[in-house]
C-alpha atoms as a PDB file:
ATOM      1  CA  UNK A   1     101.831  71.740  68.074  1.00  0.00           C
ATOM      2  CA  UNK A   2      99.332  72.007  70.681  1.00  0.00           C
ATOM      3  CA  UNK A   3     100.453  73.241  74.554  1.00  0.00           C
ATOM      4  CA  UNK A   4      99.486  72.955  77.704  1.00  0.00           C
ATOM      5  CA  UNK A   5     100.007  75.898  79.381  1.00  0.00           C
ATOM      6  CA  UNK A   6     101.275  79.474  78.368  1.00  0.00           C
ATOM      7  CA  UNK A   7     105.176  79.146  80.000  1.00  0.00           C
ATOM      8  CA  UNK A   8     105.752  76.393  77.287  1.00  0.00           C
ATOM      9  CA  UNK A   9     104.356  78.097  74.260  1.00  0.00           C
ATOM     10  CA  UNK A  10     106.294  81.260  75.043  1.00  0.00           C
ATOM     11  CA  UNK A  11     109.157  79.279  75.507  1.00  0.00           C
ATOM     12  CA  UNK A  12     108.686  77.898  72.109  1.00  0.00           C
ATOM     13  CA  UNK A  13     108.065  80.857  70.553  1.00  0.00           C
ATOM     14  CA  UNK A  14     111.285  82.382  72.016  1.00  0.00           C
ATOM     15  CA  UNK A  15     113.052  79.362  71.080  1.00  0.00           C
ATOM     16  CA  UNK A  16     112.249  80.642  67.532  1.00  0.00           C
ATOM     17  CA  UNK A  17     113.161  83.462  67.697  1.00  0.00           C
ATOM     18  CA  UNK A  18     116.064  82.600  68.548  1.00  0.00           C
ATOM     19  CA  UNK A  19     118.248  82.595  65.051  1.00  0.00           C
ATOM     20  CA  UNK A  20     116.906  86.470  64.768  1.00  0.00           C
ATOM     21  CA  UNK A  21     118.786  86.980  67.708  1.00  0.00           C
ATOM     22  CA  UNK A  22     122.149  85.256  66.870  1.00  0.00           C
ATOM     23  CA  UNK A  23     121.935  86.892  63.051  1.00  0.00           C
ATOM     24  CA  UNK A  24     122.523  90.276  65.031  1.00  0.00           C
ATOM     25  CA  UNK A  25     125.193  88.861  66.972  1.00  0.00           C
ATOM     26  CA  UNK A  26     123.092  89.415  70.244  1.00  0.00           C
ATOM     27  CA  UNK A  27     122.253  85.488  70.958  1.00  0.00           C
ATOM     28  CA  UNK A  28     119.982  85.100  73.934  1.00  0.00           C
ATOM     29  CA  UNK A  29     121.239  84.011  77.208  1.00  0.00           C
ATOM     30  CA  UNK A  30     121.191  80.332  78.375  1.00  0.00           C
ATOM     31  CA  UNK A  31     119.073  80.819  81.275  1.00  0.00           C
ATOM     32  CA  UNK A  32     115.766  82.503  80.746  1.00  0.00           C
ATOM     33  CA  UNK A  33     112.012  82.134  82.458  1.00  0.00           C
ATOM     34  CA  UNK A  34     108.954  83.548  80.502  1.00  0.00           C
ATOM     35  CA  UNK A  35     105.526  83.504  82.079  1.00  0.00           C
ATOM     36  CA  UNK A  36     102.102  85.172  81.659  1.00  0.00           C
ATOM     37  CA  UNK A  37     101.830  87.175  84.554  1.00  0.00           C
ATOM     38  CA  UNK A  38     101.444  90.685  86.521  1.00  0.00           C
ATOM     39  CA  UNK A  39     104.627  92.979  86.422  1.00  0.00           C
ATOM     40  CA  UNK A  40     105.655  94.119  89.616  1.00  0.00           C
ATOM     41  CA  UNK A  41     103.550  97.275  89.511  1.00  0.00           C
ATOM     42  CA  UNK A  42     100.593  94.776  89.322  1.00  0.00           C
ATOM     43  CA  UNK A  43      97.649  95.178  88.004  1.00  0.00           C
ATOM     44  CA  UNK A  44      97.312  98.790  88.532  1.00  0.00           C
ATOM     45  CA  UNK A  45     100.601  99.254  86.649  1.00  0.00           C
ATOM     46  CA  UNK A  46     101.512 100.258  82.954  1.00  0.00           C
ATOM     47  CA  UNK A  47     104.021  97.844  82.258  1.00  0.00           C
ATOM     48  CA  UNK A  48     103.076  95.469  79.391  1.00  0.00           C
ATOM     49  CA  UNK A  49     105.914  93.484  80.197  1.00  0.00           C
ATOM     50  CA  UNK A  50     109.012  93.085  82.221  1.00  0.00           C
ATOM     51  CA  UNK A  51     112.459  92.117  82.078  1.00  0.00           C
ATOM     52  CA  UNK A  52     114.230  91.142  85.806  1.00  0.00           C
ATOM     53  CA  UNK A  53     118.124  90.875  85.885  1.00  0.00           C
ATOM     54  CA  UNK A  54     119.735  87.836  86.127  1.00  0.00           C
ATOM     55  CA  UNK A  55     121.575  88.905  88.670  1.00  0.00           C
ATOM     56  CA  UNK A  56     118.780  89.365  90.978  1.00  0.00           C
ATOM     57  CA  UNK A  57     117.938  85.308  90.205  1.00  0.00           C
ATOM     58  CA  UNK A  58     118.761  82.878  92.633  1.00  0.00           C
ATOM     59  CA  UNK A  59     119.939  80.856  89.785  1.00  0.00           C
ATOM     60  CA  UNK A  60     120.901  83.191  87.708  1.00  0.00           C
ATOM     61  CA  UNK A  61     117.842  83.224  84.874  1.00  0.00           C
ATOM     62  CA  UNK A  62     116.443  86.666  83.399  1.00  0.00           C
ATOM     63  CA  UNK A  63     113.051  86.467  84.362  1.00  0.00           C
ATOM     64  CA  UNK A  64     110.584  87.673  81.818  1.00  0.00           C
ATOM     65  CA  UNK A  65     106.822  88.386  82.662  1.00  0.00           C
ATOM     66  CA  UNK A  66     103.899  89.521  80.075  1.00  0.00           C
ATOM     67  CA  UNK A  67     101.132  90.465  81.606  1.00  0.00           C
ATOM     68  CA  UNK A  68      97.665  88.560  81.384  1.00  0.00           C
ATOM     69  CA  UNK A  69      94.656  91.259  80.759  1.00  0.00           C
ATOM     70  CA  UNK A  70      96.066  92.457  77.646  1.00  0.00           C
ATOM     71  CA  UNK A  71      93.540  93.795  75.292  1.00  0.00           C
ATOM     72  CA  UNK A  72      93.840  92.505  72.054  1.00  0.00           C
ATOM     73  CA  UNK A  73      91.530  90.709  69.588  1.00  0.00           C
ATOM     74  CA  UNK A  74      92.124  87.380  69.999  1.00  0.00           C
ATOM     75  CA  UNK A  75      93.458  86.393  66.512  1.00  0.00           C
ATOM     76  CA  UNK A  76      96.111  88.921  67.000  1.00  0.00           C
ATOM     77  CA  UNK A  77      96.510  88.265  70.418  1.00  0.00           C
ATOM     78  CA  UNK A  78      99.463  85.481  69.689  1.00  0.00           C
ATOM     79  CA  UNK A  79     101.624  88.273  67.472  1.00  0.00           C
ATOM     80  CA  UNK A  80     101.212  90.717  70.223  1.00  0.00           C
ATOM     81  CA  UNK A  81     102.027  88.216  73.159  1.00  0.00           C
ATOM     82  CA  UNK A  82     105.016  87.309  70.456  1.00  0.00           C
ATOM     83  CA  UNK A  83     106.393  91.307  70.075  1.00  0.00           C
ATOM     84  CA  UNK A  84     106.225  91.632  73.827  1.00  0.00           C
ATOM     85  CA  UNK A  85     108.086  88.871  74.465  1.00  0.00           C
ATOM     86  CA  UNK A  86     110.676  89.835  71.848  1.00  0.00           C
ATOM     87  CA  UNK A  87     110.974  93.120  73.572  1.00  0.00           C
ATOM     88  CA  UNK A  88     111.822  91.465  77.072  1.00  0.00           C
ATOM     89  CA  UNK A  89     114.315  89.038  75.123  1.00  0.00           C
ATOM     90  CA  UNK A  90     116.102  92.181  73.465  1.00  0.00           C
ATOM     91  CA  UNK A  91     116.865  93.160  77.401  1.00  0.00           C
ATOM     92  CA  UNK A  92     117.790  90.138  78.585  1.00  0.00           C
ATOM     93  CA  UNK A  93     120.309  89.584  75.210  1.00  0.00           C
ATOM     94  CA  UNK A  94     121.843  93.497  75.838  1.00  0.00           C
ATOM     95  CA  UNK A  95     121.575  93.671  79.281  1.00  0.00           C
ATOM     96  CA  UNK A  96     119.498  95.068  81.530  1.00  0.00           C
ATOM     97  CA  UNK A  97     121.870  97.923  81.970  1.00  0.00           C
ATOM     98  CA  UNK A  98     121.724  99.204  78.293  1.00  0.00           C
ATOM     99  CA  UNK A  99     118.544  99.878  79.071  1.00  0.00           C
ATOM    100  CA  UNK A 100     116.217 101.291  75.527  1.00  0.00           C
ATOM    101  CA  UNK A 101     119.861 102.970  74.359  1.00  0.00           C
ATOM    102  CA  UNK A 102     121.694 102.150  71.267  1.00  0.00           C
ATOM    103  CA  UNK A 103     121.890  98.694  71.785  1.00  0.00           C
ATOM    104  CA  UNK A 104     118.619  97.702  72.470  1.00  0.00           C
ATOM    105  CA  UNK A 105     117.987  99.942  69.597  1.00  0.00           C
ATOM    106  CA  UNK A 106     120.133  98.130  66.981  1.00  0.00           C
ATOM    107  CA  UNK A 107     118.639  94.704  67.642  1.00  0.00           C
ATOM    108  CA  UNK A 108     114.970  96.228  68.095  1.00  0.00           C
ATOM    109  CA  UNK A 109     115.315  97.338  64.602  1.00  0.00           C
ATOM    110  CA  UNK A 110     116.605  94.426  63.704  1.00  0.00           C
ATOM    111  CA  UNK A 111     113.690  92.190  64.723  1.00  0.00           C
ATOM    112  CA  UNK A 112     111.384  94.536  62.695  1.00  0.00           C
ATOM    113  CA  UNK A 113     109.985  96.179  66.083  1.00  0.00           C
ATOM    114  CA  UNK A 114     109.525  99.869  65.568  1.00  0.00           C
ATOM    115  CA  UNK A 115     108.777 103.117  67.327  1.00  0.00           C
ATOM    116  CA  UNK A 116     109.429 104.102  70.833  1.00  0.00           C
ATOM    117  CA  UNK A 117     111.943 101.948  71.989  1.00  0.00           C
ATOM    118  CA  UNK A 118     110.807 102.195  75.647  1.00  0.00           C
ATOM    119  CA  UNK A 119     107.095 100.807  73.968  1.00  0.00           C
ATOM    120  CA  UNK A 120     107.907  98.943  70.491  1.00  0.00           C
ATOM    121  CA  UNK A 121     105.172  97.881  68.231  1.00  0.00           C
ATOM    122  CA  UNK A 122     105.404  94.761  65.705  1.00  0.00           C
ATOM    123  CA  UNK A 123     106.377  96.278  62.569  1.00  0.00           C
ATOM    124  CA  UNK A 124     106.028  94.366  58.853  1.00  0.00           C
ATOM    125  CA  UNK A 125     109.114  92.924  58.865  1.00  0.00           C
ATOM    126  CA  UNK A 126     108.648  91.430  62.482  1.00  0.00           C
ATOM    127  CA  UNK A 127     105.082  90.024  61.438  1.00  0.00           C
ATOM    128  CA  UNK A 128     106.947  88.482  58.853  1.00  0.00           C
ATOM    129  CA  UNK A 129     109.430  86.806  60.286  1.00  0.00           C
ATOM    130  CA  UNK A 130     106.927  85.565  63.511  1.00  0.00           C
ATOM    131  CA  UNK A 131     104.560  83.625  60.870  1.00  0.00           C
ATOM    132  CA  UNK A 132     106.018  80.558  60.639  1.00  0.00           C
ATOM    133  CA  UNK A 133     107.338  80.971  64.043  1.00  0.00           C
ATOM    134  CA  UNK A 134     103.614  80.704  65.439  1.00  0.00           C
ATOM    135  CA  UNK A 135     103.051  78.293  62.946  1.00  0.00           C
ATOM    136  CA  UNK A 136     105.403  76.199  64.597  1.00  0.00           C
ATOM    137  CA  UNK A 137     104.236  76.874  68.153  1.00  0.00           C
ATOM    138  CA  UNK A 138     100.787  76.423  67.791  1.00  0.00           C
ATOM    139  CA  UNK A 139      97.737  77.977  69.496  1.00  0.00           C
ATOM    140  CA  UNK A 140      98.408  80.201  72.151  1.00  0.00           C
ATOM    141  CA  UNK A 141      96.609  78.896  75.674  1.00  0.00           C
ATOM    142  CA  UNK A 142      95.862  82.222  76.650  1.00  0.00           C
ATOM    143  CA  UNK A 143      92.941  84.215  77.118  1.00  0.00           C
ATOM    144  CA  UNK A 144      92.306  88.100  78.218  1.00  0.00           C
ATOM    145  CA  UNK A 145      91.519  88.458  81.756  1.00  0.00           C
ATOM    146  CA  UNK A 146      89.308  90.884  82.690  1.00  0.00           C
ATOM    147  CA  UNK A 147      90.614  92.987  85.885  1.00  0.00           C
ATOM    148  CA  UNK A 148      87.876  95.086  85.992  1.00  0.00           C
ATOM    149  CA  UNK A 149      85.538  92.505  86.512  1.00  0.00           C
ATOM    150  CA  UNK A 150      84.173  91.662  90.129  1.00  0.00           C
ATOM    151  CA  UNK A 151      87.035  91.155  92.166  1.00  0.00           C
ATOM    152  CA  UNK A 152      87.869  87.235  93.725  1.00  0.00           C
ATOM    153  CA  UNK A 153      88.357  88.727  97.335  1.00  0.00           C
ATOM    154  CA  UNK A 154      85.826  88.392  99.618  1.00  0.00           C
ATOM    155  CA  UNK A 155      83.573  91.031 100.373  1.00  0.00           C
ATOM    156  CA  UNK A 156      83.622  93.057 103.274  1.00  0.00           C
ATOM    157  CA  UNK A 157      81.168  92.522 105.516  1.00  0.00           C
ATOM    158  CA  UNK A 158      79.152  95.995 106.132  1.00  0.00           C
ATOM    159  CA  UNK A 159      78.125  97.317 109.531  1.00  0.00           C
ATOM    160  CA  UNK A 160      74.616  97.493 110.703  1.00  0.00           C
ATOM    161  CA  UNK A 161      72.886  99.807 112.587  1.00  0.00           C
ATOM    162  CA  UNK A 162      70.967  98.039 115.283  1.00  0.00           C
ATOM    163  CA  UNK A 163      67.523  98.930 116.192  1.00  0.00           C
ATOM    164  CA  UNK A 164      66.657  99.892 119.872  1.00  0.00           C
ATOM    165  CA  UNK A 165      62.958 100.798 120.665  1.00  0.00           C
ATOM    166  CA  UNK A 166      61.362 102.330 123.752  1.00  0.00           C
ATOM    167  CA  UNK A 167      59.582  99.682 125.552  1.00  0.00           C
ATOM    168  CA  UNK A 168      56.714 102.449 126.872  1.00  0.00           C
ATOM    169  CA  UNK A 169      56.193 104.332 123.918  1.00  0.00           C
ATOM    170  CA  UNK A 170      57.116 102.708 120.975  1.00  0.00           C
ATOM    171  CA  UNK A 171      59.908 105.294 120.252  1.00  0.00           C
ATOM    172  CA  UNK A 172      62.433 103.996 117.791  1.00  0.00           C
ATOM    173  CA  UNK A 173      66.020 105.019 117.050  1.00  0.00           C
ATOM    174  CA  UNK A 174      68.917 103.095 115.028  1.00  0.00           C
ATOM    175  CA  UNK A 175      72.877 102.960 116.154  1.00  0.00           C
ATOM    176  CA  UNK A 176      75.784 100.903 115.530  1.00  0.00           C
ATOM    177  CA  UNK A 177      76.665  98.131 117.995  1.00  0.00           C
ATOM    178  CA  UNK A 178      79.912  99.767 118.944  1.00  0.00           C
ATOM    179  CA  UNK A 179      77.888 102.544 121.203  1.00  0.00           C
ATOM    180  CA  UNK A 180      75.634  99.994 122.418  1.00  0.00           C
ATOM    181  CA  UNK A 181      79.053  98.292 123.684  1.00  0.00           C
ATOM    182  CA  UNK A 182      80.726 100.664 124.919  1.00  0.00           C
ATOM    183  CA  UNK A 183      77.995 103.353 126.172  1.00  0.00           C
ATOM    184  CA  UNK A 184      74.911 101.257 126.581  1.00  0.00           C
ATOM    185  CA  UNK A 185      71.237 101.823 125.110  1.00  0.00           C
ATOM    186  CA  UNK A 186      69.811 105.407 124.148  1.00  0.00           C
ATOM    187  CA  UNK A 187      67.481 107.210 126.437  1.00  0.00           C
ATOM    188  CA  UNK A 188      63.785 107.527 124.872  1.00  0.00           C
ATOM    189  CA  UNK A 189      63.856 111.516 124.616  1.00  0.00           C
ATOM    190  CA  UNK A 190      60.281 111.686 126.815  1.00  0.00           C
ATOM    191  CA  UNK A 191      61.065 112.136 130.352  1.00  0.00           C
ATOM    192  CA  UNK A 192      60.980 109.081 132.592  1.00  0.00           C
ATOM    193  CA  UNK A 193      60.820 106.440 129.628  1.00  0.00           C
ATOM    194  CA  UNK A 194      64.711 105.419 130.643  1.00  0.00           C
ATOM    195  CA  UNK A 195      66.678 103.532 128.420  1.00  0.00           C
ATOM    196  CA  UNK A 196      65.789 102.125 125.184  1.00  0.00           C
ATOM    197  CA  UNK A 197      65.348  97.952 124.676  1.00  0.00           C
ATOM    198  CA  UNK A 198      67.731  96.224 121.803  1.00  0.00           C
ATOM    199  CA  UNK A 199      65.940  93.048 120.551  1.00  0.00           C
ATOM    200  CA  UNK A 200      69.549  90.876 119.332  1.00  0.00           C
ATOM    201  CA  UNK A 201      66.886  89.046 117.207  1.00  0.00           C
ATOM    202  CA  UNK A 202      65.467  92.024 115.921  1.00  0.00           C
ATOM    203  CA  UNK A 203      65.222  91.389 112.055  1.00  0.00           C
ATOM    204  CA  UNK A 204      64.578  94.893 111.032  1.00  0.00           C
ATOM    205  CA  UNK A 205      68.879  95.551 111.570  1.00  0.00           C
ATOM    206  CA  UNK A 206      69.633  98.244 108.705  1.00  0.00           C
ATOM    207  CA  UNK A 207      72.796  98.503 106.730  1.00  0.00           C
ATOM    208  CA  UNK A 208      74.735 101.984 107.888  1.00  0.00           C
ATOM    209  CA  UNK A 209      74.161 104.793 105.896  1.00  0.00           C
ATOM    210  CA  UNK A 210      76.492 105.819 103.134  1.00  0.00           C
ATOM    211  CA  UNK A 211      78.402 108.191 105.545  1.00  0.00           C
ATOM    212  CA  UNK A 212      78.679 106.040 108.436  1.00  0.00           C
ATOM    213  CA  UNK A 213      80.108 103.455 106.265  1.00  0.00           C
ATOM    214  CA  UNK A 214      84.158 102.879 106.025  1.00  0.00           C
END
């Protein structure tokens, strides 16, 4: 089976999984949203994955997110995506108050997800039983997104220190445009040479320094 975007193949995948759930007498709620995407500590956060109430939905769905720059090698990449997800849907069948206590616990162990319950890991048994499960689903439309690359905002634009020049001697200094607004051209430092000439179509404008910069 081939999908479109990521929502549907984790929704197919969960849909799967879904018969692990009800063998442990935890079935999954009715209402539930997956999607690829930043937790709510962002990019900068921890969290490989989330679990929102349903009471905090509008319309009442747990709302699960996994987020997008995880690291793994891409043909593992689907089992991974697939643990995570089973992690969130272990919340959202408990309830988000049990948090990682003994019920989360039972049915984490259950799935074949092992170690820290606050950060499970796919264990044999859950490999096992998510084979044919990905079989089903297909290819997973998701690739790794690289957050450290160069960022998509755009750039700020850097100050530049404007050159004034004595119009006598040749004298030149460089300041930024804010003290050319607000206190007017420098005074050429010989006697009687008065205030320095700015040139607004002066080409020779430097970037500030690093310690003038913000």
């Amino acid at each position: 089976m081939t999908h479109d975007n990521r929502e549907s193949w984790l929704n197919r995948v969960a849909a799967g999984m879904a018969p692990l759930f009800e063998a442990l007498e935890a079935p999954l709620p009715d209402r539930v949203r997956v999607a690829i995407g930043f937790t709510s500590a962002g990019a900068k956060g921890k969290a490989i994955g989330e679990c929102w109430d349903n009471r905090l939905s509008a319309d009442g769905h747990f709302e699960i997110f996994i987020r997008p720059d995880l690291a793994h090698a891409p043909d593992a990449m689907p089992a991974q995506i697939a643990a995570i997800l089973a992690h969130e849907l272990v919340h959202a069948a408990v309830g988000i108050p049990a948090g990682h206590g003994k019920a989360f616990k039972r049915v984490a162990l259950g799935l074949g997800l092992v170690g820290p319950m606050r950060a499970t890991t796919p264990g044999d048994a859950f490999l096992a039983a998510i084979v044919p499960i990905l079989d089903v689903a297909g290819p997973l439309p998701h690739a790794r997104l690289d957050t450290d690359g160069e960022s998509t905002a755009p750039k700020k634009q850097k100050p530049r220190m404007l050159k004034c020049e004595c119009v006598t001697c040749g004298y030149t200094v460089r300041t930024a445009r804010k003290w050319l607004e607000e206190a007017g051209a420098p005074l050429c430092p010989i006697e009687d040479h008065g205030a320095m000439r700015h040139d607004p179509l002066d080409e020779d404008d430097d970037p500030a320094p690093e310690s003038e910069r913000p």
